[in-house]
C-alpha atoms as a PDB file:
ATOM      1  CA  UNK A   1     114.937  82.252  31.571  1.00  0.00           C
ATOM      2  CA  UNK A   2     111.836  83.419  32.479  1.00  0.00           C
ATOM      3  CA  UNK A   3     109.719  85.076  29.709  1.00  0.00           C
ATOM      4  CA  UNK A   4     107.630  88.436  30.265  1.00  0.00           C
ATOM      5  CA  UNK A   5     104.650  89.804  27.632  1.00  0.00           C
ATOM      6  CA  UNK A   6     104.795  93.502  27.533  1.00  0.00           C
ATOM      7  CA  UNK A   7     101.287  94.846  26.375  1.00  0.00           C
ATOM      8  CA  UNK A   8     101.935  98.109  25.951  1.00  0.00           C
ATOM      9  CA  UNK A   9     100.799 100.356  22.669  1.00  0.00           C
ATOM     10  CA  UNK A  10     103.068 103.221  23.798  1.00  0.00           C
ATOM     11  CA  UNK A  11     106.801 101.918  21.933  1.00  0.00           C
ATOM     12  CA  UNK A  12     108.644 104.678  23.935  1.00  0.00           C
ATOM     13  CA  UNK A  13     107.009 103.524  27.003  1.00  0.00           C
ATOM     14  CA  UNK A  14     107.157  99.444  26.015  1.00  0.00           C
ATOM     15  CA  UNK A  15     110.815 100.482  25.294  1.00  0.00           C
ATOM     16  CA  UNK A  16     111.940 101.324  28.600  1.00  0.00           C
ATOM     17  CA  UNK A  17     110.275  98.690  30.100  1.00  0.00           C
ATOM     18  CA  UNK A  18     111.745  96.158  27.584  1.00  0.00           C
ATOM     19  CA  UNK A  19     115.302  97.485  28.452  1.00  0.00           C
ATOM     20  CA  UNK A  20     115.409  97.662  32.311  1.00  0.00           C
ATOM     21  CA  UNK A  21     113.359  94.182  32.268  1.00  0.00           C
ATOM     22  CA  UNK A  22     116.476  92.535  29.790  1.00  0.00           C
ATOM     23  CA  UNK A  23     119.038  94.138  32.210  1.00  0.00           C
ATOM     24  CA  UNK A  24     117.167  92.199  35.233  1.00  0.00           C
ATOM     25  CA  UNK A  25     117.843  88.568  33.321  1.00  0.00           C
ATOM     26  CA  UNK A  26     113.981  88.580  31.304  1.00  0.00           C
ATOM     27  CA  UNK A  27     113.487  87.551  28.548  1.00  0.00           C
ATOM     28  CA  UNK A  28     110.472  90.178  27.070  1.00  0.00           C
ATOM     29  CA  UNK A  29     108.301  89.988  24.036  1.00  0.00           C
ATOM     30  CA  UNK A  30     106.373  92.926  23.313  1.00  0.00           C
ATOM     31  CA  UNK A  31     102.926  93.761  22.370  1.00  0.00           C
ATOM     32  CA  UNK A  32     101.037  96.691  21.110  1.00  0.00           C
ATOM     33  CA  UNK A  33      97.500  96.108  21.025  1.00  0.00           C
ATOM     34  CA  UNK A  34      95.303  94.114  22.980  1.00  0.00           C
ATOM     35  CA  UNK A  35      94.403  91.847  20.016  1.00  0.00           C
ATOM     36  CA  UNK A  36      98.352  90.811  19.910  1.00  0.00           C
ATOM     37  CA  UNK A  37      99.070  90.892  23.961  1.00  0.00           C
ATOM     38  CA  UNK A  38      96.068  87.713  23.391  1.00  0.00           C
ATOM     39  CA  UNK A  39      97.511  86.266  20.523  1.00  0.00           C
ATOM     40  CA  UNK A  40     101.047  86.155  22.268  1.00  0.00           C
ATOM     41  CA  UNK A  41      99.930  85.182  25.149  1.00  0.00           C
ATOM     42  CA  UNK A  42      98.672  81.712  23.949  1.00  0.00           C
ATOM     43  CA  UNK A  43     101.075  81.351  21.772  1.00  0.00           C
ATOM     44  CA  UNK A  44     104.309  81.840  23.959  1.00  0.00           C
ATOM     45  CA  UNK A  45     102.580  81.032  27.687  1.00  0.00           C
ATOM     46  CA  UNK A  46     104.885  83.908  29.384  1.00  0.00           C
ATOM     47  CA  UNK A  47     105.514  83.618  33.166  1.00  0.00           C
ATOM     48  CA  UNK A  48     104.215  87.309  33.869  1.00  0.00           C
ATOM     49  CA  UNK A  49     102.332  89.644  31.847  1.00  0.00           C
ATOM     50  CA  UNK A  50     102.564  93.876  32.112  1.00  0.00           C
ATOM     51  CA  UNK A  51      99.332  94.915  30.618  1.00  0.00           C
ATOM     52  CA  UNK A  52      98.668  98.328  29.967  1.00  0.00           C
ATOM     53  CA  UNK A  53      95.046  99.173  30.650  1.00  0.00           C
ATOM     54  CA  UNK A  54      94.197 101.395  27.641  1.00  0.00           C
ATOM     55  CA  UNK A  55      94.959  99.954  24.400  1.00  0.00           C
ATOM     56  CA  UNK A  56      93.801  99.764  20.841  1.00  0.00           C
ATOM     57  CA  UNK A  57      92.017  96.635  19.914  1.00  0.00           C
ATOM     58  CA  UNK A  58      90.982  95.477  22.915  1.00  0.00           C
ATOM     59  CA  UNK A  59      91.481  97.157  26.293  1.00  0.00           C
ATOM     60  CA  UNK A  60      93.507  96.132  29.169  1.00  0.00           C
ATOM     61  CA  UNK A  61      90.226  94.544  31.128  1.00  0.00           C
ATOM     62  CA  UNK A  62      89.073  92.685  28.264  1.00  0.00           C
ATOM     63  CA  UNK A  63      92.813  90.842  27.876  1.00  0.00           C
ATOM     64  CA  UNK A  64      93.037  90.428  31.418  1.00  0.00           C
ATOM     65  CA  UNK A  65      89.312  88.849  31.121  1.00  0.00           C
ATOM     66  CA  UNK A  66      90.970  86.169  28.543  1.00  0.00           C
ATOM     67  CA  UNK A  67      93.833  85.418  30.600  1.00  0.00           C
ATOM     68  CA  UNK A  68      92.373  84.650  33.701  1.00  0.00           C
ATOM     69  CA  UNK A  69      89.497  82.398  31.385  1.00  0.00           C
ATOM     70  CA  UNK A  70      92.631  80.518  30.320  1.00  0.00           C
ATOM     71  CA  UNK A  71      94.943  80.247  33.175  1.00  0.00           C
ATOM     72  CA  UNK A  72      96.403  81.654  36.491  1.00  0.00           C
ATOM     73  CA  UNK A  73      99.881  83.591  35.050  1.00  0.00           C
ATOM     74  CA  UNK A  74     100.755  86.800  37.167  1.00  0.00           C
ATOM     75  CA  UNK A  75      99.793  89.967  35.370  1.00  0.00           C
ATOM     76  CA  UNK A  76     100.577  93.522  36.403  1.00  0.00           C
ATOM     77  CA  UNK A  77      98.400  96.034  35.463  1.00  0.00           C
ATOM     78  CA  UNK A  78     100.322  99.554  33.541  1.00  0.00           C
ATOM     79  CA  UNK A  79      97.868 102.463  34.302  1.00  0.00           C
ATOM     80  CA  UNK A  80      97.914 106.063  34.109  1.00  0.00           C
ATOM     81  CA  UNK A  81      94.485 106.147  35.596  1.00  0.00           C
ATOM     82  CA  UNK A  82      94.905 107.611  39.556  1.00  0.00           C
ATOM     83  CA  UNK A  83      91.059 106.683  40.215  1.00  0.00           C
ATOM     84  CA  UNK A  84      91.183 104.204  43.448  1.00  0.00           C
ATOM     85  CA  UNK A  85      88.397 102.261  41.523  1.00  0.00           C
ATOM     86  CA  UNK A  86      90.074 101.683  38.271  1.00  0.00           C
ATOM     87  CA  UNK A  87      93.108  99.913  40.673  1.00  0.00           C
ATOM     88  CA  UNK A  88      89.893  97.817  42.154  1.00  0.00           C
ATOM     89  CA  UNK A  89      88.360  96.637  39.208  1.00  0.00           C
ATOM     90  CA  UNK A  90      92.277  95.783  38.269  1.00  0.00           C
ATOM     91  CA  UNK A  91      92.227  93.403  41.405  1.00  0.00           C
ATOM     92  CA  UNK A  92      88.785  92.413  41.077  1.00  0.00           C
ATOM     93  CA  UNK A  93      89.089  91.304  37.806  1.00  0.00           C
ATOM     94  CA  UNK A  94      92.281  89.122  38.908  1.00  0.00           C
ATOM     95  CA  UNK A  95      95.462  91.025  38.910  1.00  0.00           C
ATOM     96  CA  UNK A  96      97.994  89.997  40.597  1.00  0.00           C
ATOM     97  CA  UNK A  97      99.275  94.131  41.066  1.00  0.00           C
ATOM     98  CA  UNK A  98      99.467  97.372  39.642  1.00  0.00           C
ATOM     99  CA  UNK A  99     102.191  99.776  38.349  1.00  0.00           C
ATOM    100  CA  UNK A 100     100.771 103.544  37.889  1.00  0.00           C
ATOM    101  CA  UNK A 101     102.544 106.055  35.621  1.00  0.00           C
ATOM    102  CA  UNK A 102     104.879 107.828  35.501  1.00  0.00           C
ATOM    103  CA  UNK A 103     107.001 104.773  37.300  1.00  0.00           C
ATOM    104  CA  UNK A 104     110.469 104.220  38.215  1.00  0.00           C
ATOM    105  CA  UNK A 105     112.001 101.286  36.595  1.00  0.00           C
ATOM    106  CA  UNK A 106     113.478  99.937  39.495  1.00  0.00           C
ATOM    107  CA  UNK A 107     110.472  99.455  41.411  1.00  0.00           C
ATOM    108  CA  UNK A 108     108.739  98.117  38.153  1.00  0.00           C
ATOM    109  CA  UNK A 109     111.252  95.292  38.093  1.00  0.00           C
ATOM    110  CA  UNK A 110     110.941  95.094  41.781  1.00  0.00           C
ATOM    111  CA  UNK A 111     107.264  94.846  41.869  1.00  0.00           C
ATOM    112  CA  UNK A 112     107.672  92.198  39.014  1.00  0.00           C
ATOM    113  CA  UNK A 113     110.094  89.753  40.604  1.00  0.00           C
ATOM    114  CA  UNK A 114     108.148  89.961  43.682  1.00  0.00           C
ATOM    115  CA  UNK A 115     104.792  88.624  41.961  1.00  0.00           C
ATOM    116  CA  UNK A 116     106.930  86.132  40.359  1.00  0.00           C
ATOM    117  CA  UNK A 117     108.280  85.022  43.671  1.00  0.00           C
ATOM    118  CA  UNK A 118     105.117  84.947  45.322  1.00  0.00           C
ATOM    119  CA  UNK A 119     103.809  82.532  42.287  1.00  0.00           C
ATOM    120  CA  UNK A 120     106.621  80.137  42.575  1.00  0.00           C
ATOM    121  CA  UNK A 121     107.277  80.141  46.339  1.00  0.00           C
ATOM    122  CA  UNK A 122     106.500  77.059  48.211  1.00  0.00           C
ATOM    123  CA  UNK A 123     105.086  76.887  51.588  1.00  0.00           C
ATOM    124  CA  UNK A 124     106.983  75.236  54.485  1.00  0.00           C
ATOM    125  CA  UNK A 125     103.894  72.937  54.923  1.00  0.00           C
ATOM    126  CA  UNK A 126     104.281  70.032  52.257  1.00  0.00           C
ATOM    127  CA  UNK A 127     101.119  68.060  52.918  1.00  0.00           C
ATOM    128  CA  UNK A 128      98.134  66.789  51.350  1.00  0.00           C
ATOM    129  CA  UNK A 129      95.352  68.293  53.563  1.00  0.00           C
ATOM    130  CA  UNK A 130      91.469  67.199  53.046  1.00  0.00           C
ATOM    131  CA  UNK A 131      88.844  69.287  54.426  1.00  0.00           C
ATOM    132  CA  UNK A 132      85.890  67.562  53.046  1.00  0.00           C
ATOM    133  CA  UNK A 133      85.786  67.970  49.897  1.00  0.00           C
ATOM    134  CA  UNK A 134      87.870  70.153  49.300  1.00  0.00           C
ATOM    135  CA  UNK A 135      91.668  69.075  48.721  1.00  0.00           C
ATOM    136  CA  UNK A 136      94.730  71.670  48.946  1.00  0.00           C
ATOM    137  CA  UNK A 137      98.178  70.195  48.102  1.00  0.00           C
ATOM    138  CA  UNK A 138     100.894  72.575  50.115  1.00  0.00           C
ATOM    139  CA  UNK A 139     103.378  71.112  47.804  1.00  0.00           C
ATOM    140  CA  UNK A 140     102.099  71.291  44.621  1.00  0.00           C
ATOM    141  CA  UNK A 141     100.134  74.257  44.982  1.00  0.00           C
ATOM    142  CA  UNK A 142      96.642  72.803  43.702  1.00  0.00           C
ATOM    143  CA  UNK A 143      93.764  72.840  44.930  1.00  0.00           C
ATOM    144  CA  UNK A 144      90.603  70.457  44.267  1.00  0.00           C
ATOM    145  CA  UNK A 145      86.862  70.831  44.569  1.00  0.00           C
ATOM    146  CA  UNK A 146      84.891  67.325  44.766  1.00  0.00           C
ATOM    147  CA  UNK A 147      87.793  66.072  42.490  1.00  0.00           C
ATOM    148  CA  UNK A 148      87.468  68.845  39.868  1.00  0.00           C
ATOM    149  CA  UNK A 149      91.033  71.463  40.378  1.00  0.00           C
ATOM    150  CA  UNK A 150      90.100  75.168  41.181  1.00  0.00           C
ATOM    151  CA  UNK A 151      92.237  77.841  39.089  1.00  0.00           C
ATOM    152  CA  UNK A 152      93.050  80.858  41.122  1.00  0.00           C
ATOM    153  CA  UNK A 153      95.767  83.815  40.620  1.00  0.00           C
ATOM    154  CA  UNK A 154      98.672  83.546  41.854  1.00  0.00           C
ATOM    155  CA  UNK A 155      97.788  85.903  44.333  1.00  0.00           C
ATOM    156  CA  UNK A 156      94.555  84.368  45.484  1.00  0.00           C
ATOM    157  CA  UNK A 157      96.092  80.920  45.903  1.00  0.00           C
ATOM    158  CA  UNK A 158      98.723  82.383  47.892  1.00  0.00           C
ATOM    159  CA  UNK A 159      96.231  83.849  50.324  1.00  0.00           C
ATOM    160  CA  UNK A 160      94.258  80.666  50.686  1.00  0.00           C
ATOM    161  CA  UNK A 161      97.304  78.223  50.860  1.00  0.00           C
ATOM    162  CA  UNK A 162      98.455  80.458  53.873  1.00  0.00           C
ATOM    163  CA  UNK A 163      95.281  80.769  55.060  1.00  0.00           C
ATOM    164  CA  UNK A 164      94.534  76.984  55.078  1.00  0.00           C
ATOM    165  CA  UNK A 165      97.763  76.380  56.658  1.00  0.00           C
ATOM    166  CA  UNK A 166      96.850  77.504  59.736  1.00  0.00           C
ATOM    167  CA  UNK A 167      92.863  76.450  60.281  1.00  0.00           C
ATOM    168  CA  UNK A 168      90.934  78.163  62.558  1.00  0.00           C
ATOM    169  CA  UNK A 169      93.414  81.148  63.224  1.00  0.00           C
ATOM    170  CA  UNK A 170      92.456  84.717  62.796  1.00  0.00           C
ATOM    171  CA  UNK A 171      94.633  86.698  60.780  1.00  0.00           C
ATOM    172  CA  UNK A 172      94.435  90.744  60.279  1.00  0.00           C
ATOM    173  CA  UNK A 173      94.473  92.476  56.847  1.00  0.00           C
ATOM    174  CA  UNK A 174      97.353  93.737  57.776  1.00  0.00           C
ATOM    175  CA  UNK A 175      99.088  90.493  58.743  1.00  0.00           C
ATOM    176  CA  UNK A 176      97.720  88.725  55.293  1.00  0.00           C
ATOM    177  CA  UNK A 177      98.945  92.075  53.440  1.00  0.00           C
ATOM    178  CA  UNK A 178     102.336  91.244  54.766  1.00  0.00           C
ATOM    179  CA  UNK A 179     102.147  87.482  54.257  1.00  0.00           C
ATOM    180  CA  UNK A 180     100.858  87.507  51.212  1.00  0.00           C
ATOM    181  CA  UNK A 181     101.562  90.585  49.284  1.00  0.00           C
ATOM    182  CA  UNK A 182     104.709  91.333  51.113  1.00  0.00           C
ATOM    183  CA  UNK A 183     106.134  94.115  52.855  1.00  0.00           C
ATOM    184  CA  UNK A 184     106.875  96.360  50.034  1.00  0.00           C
ATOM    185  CA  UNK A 185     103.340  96.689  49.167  1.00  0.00           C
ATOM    186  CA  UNK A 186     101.623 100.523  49.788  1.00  0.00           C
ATOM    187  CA  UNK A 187      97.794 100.072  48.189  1.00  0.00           C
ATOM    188  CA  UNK A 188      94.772  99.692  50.372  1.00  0.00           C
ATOM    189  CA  UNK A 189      93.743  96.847  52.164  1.00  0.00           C
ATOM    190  CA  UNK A 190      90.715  96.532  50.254  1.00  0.00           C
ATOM    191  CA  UNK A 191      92.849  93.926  47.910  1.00  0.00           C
ATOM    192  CA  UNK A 192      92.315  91.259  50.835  1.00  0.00           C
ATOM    193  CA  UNK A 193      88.648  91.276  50.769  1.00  0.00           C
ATOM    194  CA  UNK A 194      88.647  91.671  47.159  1.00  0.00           C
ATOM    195  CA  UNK A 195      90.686  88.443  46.758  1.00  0.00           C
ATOM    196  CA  UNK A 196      88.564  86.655  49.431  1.00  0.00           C
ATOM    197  CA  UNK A 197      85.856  87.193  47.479  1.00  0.00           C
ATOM    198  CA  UNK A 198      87.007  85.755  44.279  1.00  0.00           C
ATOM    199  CA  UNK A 199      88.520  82.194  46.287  1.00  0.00           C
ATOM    200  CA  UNK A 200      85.019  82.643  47.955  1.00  0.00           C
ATOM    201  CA  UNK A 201      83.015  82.419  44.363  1.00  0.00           C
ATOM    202  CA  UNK A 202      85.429  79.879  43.177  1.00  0.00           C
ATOM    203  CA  UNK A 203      84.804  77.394  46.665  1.00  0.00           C
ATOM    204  CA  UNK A 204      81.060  78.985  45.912  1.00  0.00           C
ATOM    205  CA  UNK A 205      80.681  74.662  45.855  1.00  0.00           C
ATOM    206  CA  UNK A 206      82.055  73.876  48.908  1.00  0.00           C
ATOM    207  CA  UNK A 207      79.529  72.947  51.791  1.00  0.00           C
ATOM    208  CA  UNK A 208      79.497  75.712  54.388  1.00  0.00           C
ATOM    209  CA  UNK A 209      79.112  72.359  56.862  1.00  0.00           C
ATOM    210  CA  UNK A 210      82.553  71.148  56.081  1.00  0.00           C
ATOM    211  CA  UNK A 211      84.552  75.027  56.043  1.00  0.00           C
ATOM    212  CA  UNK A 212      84.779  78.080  54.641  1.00  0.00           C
ATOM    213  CA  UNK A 213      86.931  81.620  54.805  1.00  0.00           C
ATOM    214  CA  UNK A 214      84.867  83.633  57.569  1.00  0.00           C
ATOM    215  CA  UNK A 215      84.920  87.260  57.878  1.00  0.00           C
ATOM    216  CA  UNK A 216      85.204  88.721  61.509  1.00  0.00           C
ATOM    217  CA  UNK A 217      84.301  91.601  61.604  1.00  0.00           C
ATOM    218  CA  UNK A 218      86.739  94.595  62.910  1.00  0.00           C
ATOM    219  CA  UNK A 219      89.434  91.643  63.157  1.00  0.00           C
ATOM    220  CA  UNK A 220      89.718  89.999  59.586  1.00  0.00           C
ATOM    221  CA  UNK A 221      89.400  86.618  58.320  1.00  0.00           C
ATOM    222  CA  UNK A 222      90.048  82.693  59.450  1.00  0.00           C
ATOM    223  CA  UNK A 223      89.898  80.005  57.625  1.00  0.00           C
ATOM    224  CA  UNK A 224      87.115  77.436  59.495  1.00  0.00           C
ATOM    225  CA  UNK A 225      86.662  74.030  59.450  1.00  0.00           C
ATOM    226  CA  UNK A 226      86.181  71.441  61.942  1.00  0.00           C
ATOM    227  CA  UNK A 227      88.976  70.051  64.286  1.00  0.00           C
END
């Protein structure tokens, strides 16, 4: 059963999300304060995290800062904040998606088993490919650097494993939106550059001579390396 960390300092709130989460076949611990949704987080390695952004303690950025630091696990940002930019420096800073409230519980647990199944999906290419120095395993979803393994969200390594798998194509934001994030998903389609940018900074290593993720402009990105 697959285990999800609610960080949430609203009970009511936590509550709801607990119960309609439980109904859906999770198992859910909660949290209510940043300090805890950290503690809990090493100490019970969830498979998805909801992470409220304003919290005693420390706030939602700051735990989302610590998770990414220590791994790639899915979290979904809980915000009551309607600013466009808050939702950008959510997906900046490496989450995987955002819930906004008021929400409807349904589409919370929606929006949850859809990041989970975008983490744990497998794509229908199950080869070792080499570009250089850089090494992506299709099957095992990992991805080396010089022989050193690159960490990456769930949703960034999603991105650059379908990105990868088809070298030298050029692929719309709209077309990665519904690759990648899926068809369901209604924010802007500034998440795709924002994501490109992180895998970007974390190939930041890999010679521009043997690939890398090129933006065209007014047409959207391909994956180049040499044929």
């Amino acid at each position: 059963m697959q285990t999800i960390l609610i960080a949430e300092d609203e009970p009511a709130i936590s509550q709801v999300l607990k119960v309609y989460l439980v109904k859906a076949g999770f198992q859910v611990v909660q949290a209510f304060n940043g300090t805890e949704a950290v503690e809990k987080f090493h100490s019970l390695s969830p498979s998805l995290v909801l992470l409220d952004v304003m919290m005693p303690g420390k706030d939602g950025w700051t735990v989302l800062k610590e998770i990414r630091e220590s791994g790639s696990c899915p979290v979904i940002m809980l915000t009551a904040l309607n600013d466009v930019n808050y939702r950008l420096d959510g997906l900046n800073g490496g989450a995987d998606d955002y819930i906004s409230k008021p929400f409807i519980a349904d589409e919370m647990v929606a929006r949850v088993r859809a990041v989970l199944r975008r983490s744990e999906e497998n794509r229908p290419d199950e080869k070792v490919h080499q570009f250089g120095s850089l090494t992506i395993d299709f099957t095992a979803h990992r991805i080396t650097l010089a022989g050193k393994e690159i960490t990456l969200t769930p949703r960034d390594l999603s991105l650059l494993l379908f990105l990868a798998s088809s070298p030298n194509r050029t692929f719309t934001r709209d077309q990665l939106l519904d690759e990648v994030w899926g068809h369901d998903y209604d924010g802007s389609d500034r998440a795709v550059d924002l994501s490109v940018k992180r895998i970007r900074k974390a190939l930041a290593k890999w010679p521009a001579s043997e690939g890398e993720i090129k933006t065209l402009r007014g047409l959207g990105y391909q994956f180049v390396v040499e044929e």
